[in-house]
PDB file of N, CA and C in Angstrom:
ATOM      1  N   UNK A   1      88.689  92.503 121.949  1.00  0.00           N
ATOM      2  CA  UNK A   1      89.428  92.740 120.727  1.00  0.00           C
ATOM      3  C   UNK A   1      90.510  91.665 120.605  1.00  0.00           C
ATOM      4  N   UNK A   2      90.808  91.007 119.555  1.00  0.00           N
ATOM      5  CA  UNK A   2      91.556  89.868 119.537  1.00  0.00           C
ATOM      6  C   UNK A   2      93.130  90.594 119.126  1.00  0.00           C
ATOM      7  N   UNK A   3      94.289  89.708 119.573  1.00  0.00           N
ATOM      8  CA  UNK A   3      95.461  90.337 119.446  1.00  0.00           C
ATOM      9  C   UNK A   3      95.723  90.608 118.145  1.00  0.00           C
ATOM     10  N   UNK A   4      95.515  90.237 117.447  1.00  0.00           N
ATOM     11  CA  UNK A   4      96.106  90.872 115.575  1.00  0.00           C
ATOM     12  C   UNK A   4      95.626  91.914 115.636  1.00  0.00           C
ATOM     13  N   UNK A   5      94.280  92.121 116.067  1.00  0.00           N
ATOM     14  CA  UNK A   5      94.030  93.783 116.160  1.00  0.00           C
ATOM     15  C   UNK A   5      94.722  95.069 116.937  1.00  0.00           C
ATOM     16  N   UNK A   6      94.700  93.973 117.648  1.00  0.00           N
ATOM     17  CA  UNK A   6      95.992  95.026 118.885  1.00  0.00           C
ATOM     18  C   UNK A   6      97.734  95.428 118.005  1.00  0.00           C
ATOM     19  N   UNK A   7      98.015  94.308 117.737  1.00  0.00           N
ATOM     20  CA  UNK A   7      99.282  94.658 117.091  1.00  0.00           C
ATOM     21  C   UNK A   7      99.406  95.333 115.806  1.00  0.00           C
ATOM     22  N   UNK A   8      98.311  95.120 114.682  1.00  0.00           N
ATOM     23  CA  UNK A   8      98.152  96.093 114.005  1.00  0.00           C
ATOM     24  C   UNK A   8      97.754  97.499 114.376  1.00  0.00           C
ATOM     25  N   UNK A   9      97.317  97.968 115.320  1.00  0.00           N
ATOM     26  CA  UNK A   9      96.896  99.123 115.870  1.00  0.00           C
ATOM     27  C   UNK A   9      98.228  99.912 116.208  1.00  0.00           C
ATOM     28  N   UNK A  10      98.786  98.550 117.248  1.00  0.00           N
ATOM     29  CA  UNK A  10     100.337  99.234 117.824  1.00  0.00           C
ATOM     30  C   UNK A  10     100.947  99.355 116.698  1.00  0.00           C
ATOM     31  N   UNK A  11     100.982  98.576 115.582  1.00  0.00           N
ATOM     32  CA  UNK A  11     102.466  98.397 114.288  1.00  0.00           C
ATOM     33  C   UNK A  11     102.013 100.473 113.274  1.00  0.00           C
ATOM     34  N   UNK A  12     100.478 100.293 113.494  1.00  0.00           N
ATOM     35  CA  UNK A  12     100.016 101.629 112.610  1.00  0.00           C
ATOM     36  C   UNK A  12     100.500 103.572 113.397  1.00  0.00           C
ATOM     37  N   UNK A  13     100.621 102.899 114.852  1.00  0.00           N
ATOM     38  CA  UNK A  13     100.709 103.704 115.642  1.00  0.00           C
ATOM     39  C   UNK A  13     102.088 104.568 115.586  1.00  0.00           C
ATOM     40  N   UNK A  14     102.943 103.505 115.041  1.00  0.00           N
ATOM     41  CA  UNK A  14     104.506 103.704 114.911  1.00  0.00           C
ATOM     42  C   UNK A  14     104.887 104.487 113.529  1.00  0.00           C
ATOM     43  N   UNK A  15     103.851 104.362 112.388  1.00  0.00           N
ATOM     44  CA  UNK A  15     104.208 104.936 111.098  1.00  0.00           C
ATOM     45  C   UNK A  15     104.504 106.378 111.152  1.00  0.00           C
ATOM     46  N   UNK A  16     105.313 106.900 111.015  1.00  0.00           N
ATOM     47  CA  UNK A  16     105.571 108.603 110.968  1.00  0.00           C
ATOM     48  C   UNK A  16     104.912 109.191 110.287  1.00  0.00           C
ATOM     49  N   UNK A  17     104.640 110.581 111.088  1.00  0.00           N
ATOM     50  CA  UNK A  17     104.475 111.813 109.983  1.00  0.00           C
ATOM     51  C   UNK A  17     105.206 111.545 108.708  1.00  0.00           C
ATOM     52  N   UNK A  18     104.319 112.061 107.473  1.00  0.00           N
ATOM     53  CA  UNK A  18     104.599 111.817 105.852  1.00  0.00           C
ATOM     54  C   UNK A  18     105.359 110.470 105.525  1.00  0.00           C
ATOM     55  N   UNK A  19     105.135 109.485 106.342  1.00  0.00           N
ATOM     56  CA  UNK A  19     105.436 108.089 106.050  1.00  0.00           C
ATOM     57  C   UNK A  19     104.041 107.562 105.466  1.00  0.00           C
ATOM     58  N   UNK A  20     103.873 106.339 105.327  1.00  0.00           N
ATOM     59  CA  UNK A  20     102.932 104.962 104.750  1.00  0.00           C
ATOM     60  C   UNK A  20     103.378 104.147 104.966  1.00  0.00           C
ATOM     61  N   UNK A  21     102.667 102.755 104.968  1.00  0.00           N
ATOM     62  CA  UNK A  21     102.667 101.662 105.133  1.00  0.00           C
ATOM     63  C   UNK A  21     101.693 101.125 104.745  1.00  0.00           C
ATOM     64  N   UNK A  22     101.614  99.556 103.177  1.00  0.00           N
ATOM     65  CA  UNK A  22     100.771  99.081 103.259  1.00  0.00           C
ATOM     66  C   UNK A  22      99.766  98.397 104.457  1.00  0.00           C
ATOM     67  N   UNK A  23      98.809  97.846 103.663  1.00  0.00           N
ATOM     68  CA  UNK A  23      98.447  96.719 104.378  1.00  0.00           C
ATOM     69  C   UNK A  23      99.102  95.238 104.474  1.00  0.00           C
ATOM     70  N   UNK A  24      99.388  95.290 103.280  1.00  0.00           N
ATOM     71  CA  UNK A  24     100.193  93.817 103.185  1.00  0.00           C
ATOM     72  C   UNK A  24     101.770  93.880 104.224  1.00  0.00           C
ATOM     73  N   UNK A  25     102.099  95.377 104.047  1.00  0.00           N
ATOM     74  CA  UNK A  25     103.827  95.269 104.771  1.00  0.00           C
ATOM     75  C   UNK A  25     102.958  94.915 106.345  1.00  0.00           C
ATOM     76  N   UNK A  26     101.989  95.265 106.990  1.00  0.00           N
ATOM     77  CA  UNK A  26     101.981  95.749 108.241  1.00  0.00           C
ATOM     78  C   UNK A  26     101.546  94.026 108.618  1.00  0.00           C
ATOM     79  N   UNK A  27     100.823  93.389 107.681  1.00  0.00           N
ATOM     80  CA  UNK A  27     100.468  91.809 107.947  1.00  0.00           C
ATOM     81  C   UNK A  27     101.932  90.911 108.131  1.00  0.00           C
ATOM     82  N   UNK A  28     103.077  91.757 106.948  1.00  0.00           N
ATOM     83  CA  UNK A  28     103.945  90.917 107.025  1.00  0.00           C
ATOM     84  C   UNK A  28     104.934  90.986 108.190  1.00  0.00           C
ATOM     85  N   UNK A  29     104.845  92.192 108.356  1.00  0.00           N
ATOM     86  CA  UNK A  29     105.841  92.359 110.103  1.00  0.00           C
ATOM     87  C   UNK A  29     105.157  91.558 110.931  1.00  0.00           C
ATOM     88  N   UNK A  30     104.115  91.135 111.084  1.00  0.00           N
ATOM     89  CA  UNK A  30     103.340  90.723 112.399  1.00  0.00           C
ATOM     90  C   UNK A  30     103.361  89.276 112.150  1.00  0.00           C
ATOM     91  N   UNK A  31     104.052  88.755 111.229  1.00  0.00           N
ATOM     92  CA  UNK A  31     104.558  87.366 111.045  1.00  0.00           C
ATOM     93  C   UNK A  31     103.155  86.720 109.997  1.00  0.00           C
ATOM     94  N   UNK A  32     102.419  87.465 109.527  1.00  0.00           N
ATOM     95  CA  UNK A  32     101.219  86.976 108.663  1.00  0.00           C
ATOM     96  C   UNK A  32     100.843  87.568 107.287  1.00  0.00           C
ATOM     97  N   UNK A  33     101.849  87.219 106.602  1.00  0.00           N
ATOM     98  CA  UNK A  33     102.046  87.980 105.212  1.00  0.00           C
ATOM     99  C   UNK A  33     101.009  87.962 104.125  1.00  0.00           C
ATOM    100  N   UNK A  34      99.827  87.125 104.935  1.00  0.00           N
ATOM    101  CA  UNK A  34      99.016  86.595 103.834  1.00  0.00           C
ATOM    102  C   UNK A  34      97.692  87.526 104.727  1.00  0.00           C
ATOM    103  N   UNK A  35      97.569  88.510 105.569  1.00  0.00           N
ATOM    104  CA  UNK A  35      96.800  88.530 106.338  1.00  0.00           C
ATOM    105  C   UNK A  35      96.015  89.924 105.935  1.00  0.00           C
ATOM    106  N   UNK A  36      96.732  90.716 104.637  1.00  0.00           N
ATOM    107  CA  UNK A  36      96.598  92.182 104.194  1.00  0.00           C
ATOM    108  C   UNK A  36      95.333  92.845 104.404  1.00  0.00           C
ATOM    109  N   UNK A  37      93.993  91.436 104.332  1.00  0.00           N
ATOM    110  CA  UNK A  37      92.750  92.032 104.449  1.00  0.00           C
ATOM    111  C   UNK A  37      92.352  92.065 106.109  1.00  0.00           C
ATOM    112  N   UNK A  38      92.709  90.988 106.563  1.00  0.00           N
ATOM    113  CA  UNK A  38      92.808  91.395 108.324  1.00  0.00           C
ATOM    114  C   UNK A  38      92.783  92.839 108.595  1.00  0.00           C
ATOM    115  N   UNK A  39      94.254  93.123 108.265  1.00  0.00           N
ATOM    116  CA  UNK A  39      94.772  94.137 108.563  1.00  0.00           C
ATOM    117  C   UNK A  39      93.793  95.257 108.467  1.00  0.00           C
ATOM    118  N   UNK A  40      93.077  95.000 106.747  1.00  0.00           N
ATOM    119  CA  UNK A  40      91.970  96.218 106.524  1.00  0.00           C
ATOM    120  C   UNK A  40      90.840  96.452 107.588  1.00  0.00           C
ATOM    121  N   UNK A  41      90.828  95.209 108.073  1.00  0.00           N
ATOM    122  CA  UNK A  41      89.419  95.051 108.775  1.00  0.00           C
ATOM    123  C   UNK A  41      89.400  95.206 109.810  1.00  0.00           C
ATOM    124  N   UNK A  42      90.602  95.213 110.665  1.00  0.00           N
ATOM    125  CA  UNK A  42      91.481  96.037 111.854  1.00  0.00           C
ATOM    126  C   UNK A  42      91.111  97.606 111.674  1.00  0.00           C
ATOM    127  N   UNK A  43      91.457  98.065 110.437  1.00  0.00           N
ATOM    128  CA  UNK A  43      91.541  99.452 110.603  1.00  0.00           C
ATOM    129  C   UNK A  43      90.554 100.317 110.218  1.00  0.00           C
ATOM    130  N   UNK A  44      88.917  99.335 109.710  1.00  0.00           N
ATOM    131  CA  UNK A  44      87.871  99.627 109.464  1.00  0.00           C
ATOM    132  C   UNK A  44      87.137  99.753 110.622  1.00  0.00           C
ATOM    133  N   UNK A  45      87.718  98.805 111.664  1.00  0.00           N
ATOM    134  CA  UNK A  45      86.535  99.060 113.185  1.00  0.00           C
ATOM    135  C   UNK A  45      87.839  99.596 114.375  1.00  0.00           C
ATOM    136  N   UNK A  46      88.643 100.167 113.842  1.00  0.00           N
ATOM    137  CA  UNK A  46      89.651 101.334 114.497  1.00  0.00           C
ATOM    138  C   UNK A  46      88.773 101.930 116.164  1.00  0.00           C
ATOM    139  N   UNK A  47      88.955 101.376 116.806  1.00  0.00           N
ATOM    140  CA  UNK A  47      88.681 101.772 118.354  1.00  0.00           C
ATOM    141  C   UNK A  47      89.083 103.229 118.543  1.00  0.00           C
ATOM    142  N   UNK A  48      90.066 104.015 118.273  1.00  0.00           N
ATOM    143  CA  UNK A  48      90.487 105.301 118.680  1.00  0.00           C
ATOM    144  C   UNK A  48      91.072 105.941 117.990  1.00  0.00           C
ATOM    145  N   UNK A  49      90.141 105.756 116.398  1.00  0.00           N
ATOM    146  CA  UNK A  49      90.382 106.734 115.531  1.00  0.00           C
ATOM    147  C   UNK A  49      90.949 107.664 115.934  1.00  0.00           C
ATOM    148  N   UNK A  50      90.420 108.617 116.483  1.00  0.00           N
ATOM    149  CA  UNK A  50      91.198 109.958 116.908  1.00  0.00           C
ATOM    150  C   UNK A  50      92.783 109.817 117.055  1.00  0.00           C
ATOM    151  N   UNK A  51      93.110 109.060 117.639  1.00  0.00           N
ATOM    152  CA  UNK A  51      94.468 109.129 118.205  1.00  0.00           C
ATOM    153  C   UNK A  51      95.659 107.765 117.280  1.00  0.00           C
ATOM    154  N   UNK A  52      94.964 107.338 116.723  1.00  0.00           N
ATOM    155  CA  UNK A  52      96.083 106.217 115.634  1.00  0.00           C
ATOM    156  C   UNK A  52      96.124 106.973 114.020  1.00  0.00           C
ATOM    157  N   UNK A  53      96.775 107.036 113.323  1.00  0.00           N
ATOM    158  CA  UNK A  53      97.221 107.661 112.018  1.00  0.00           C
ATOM    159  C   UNK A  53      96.486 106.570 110.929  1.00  0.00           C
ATOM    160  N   UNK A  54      95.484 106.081 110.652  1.00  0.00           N
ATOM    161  CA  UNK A  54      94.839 105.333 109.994  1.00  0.00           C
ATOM    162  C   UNK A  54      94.897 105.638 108.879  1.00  0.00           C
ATOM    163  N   UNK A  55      95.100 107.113 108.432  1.00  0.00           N
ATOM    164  CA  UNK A  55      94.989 107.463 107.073  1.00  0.00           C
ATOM    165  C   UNK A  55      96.630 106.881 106.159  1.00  0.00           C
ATOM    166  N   UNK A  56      97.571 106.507 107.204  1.00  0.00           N
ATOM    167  CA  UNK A  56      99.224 106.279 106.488  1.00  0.00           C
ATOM    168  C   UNK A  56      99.186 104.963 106.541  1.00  0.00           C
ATOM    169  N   UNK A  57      97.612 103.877 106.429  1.00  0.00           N
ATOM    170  CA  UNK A  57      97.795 102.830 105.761  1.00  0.00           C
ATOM    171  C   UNK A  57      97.009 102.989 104.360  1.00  0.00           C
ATOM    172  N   UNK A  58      97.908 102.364 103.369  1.00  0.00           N
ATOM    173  CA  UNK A  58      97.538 102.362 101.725  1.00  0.00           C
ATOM    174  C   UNK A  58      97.958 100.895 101.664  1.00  0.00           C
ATOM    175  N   UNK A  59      96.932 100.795 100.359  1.00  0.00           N
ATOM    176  CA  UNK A  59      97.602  99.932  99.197  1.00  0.00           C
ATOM    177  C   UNK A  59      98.814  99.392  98.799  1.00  0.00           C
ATOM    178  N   UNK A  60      99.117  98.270  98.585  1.00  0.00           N
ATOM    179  CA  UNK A  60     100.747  97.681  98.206  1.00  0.00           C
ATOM    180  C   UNK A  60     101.045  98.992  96.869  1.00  0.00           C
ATOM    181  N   UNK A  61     100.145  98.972  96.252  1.00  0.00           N
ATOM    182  CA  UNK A  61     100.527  99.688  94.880  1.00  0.00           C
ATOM    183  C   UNK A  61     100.688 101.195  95.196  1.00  0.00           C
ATOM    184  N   UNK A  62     100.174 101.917  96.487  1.00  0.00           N
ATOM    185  CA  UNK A  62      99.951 103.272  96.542  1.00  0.00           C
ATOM    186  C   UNK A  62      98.814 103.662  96.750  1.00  0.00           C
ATOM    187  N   UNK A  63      98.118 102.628  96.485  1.00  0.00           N
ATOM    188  CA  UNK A  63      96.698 103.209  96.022  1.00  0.00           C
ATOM    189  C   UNK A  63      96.113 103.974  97.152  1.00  0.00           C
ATOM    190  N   UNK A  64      95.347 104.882  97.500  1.00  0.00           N
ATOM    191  CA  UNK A  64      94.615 105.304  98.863  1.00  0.00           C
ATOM    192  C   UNK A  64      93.252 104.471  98.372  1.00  0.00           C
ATOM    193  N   UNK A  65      92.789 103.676  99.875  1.00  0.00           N
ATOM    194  CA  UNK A  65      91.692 103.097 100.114  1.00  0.00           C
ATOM    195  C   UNK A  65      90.463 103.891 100.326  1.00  0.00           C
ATOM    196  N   UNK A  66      89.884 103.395 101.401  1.00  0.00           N
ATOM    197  CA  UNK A  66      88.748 104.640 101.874  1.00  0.00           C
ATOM    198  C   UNK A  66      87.226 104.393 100.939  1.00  0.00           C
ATOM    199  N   UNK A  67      86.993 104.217 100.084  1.00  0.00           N
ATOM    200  CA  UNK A  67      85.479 104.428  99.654  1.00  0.00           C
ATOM    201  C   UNK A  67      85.466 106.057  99.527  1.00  0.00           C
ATOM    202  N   UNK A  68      84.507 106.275 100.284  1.00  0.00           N
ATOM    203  CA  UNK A  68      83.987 108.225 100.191  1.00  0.00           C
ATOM    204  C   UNK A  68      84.804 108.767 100.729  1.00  0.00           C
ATOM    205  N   UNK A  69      85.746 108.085 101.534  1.00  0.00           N
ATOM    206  CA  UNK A  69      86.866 109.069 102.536  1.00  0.00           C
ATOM    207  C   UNK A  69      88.209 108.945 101.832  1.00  0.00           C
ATOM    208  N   UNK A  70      88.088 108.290 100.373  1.00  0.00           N
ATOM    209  CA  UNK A  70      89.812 108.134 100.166  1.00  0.00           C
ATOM    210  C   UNK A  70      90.186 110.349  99.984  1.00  0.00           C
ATOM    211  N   UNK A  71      89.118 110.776  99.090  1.00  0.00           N
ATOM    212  CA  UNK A  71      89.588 111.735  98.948  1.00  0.00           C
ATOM    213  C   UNK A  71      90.223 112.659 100.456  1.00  0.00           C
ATOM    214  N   UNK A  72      89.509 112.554 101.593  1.00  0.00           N
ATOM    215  CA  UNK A  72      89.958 113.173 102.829  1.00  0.00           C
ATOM    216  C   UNK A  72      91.148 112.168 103.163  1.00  0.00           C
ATOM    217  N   UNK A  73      91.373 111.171 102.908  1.00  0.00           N
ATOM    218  CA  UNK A  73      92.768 110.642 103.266  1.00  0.00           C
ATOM    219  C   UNK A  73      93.642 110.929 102.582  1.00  0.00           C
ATOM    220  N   UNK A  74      93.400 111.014 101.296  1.00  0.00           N
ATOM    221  CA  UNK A  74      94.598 111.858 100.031  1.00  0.00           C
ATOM    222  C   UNK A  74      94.765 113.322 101.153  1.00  0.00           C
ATOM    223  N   UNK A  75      93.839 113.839 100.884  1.00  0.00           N
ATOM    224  CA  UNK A  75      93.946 115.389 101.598  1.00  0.00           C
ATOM    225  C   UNK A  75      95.142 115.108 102.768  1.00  0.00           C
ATOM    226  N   UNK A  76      94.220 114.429 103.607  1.00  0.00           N
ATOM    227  CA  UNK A  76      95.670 114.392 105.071  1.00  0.00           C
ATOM    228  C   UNK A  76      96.901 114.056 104.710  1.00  0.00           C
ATOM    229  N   UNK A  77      97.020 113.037 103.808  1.00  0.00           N
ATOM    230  CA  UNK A  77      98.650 112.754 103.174  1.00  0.00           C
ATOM    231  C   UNK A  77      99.279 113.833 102.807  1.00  0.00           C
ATOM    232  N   UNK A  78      98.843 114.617 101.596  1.00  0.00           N
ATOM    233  CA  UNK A  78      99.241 115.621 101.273  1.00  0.00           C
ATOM    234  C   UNK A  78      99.543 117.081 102.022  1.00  0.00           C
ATOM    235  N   UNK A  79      99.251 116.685 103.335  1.00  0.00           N
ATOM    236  CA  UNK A  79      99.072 117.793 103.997  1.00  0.00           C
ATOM    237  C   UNK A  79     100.019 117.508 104.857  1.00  0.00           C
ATOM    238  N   UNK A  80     100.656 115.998 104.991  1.00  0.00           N
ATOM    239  CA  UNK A  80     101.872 115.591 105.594  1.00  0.00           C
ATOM    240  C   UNK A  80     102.973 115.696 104.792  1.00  0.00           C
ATOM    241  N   UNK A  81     102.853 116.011 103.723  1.00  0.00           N
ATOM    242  CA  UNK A  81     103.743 116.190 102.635  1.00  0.00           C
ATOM    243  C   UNK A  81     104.307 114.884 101.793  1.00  0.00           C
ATOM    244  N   UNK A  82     102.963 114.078 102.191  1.00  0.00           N
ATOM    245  CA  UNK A  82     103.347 112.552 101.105  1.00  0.00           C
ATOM    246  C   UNK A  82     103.256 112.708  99.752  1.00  0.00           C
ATOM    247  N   UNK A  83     104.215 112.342  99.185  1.00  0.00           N
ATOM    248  CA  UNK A  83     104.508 112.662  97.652  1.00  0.00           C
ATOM    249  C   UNK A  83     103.290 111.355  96.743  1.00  0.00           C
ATOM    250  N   UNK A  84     102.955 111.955  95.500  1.00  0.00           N
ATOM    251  CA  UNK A  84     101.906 111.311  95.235  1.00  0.00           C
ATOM    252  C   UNK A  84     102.362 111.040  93.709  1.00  0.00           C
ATOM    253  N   UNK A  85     101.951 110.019  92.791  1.00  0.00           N
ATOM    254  CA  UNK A  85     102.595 110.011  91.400  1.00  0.00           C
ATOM    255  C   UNK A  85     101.866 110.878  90.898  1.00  0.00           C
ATOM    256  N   UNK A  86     101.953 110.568  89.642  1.00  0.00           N
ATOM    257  CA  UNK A  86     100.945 111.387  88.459  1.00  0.00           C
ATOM    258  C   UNK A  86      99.333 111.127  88.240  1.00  0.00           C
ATOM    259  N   UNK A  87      99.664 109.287  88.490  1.00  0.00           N
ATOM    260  CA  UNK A  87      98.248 108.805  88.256  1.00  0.00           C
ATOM    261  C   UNK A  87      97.400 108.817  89.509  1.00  0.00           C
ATOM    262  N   UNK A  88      97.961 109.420  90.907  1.00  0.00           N
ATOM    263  CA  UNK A  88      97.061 109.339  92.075  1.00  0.00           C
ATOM    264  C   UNK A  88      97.627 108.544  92.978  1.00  0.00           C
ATOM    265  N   UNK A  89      98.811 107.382  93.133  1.00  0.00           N
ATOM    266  CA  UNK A  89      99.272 106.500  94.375  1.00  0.00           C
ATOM    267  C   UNK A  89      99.999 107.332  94.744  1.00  0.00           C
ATOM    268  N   UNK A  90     100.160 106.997  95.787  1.00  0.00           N
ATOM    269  CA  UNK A  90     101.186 107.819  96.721  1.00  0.00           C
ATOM    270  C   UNK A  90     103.106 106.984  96.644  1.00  0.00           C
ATOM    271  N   UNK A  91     103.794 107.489  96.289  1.00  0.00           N
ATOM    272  CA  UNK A  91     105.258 107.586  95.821  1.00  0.00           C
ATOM    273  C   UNK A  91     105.748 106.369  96.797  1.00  0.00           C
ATOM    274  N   UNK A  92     105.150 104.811  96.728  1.00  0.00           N
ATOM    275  CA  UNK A  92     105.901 104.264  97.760  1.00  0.00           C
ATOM    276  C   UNK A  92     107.639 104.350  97.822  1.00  0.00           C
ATOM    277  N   UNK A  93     108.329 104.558  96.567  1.00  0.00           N
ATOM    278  CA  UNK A  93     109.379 104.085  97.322  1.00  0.00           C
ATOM    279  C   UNK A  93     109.697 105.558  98.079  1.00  0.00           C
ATOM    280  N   UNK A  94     109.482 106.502  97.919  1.00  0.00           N
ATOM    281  CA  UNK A  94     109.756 107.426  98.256  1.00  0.00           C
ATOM    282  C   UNK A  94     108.890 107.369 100.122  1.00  0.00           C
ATOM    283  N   UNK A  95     108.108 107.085 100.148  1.00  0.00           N
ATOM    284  CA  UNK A  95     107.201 107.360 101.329  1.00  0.00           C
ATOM    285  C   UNK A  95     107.003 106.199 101.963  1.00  0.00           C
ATOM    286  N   UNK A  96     107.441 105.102 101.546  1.00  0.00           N
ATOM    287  CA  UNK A  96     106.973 103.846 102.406  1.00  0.00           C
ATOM    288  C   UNK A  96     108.280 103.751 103.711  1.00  0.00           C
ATOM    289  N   UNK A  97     107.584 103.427 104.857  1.00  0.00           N
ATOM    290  CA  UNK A  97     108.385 103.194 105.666  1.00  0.00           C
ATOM    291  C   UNK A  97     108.807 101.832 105.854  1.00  0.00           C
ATOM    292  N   UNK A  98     110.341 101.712 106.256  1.00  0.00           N
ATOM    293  CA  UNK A  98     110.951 100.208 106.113  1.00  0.00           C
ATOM    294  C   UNK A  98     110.591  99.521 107.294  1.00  0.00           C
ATOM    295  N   UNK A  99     110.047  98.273 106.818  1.00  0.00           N
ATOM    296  CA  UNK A  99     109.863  97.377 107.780  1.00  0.00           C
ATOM    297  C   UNK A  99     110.983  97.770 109.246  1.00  0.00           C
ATOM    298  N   UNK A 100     112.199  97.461 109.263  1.00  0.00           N
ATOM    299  CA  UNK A 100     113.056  97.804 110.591  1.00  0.00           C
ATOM    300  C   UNK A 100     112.716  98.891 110.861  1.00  0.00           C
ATOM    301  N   UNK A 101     112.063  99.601 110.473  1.00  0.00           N
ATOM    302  CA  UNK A 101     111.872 101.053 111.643  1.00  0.00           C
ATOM    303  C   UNK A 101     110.290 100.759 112.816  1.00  0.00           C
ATOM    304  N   UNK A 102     109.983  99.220 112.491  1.00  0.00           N
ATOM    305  CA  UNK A 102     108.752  98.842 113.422  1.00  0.00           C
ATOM    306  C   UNK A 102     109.433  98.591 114.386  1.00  0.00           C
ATOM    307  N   UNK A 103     108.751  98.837 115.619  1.00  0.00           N
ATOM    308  CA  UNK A 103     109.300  98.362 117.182  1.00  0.00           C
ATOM    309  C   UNK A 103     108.724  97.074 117.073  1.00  0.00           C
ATOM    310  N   UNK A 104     108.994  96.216 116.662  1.00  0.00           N
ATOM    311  CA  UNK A 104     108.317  94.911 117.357  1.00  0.00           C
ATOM    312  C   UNK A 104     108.380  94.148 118.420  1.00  0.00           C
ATOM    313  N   UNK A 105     109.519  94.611 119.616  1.00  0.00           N
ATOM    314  CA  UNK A 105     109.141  94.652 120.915  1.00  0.00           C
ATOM    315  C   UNK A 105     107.790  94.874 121.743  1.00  0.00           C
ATOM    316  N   UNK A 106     107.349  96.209 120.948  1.00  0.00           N
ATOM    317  CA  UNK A 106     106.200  96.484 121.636  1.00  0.00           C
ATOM    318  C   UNK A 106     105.495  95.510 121.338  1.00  0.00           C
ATOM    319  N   UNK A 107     105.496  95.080 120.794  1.00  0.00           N
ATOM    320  CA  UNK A 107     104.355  93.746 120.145  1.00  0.00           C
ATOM    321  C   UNK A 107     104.663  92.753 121.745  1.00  0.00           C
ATOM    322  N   UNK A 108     105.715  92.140 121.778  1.00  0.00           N
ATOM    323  CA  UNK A 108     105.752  91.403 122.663  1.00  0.00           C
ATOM    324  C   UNK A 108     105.176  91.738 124.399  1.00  0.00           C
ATOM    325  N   UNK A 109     106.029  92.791 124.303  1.00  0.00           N
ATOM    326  CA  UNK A 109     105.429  93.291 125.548  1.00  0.00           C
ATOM    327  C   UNK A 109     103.722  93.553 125.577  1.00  0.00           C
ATOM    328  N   UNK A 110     103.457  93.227 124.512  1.00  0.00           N
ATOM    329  CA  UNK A 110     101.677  93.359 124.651  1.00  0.00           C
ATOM    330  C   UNK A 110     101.146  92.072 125.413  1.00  0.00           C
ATOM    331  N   UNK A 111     102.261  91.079 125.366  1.00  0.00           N
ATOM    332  CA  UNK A 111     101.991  89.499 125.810  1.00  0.00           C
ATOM    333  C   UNK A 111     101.619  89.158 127.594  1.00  0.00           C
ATOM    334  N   UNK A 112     102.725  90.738 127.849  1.00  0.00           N
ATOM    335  CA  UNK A 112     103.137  90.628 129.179  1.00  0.00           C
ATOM    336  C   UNK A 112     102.080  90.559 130.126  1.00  0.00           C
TER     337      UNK A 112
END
């Protein structure tokens, strides 16, 4: 597994209960702001689904991703109590988590 995958895994790992985080914010903490589809493609071949929060990455706009599973990822949001607009995105300013609340230590120490 190559390290962008690793650190997006670790950066997704950190998002809280009824938080979000795009794809584009999670490229841009990791110093690769241009990298948003990486990121997707990181979290499309997700090694341990079970145990990383995959569903609290969205869209810059809100949007929930997913194909056939956006509706079960809406579901889990909502069930975290992520606030959602009218038209269906999920309330970033309300729900997006701020870049400084990433450990990006852990990132480094992944080097070690």
């Amino acid at each position: 597994m190559n390290s962008f995958f690793k650190q997006t895994y670790i950066l997704v790992g950190q998002i809280p209960y009824g938080k979000v985080a795009s794809y584009g914010q999670i490229a841009r903490v990791l110093g690769r702001p241009r990298a948003a589809r990486e990121v997707g493609w990181a979290m499309g071949c997700c090694p341990d689904a079970d145990n990383l929060p995959w569903w609290r990455v969205v869209k810059a706009d809100g949007t929930v991703a997913g194909g056939q599973y956006a509706d079960m990822r809406r579901g889990m949001l909502e069930d975290e109590g992520v606030a959602f607009l009218l038209d269906g995105r999920v309330n970033m300013k309300e729900c997006n988590i701020e870049d400084v609340m990433f450990d990006i230590f852990e990132l480094e120490r992944l080097d070690d």
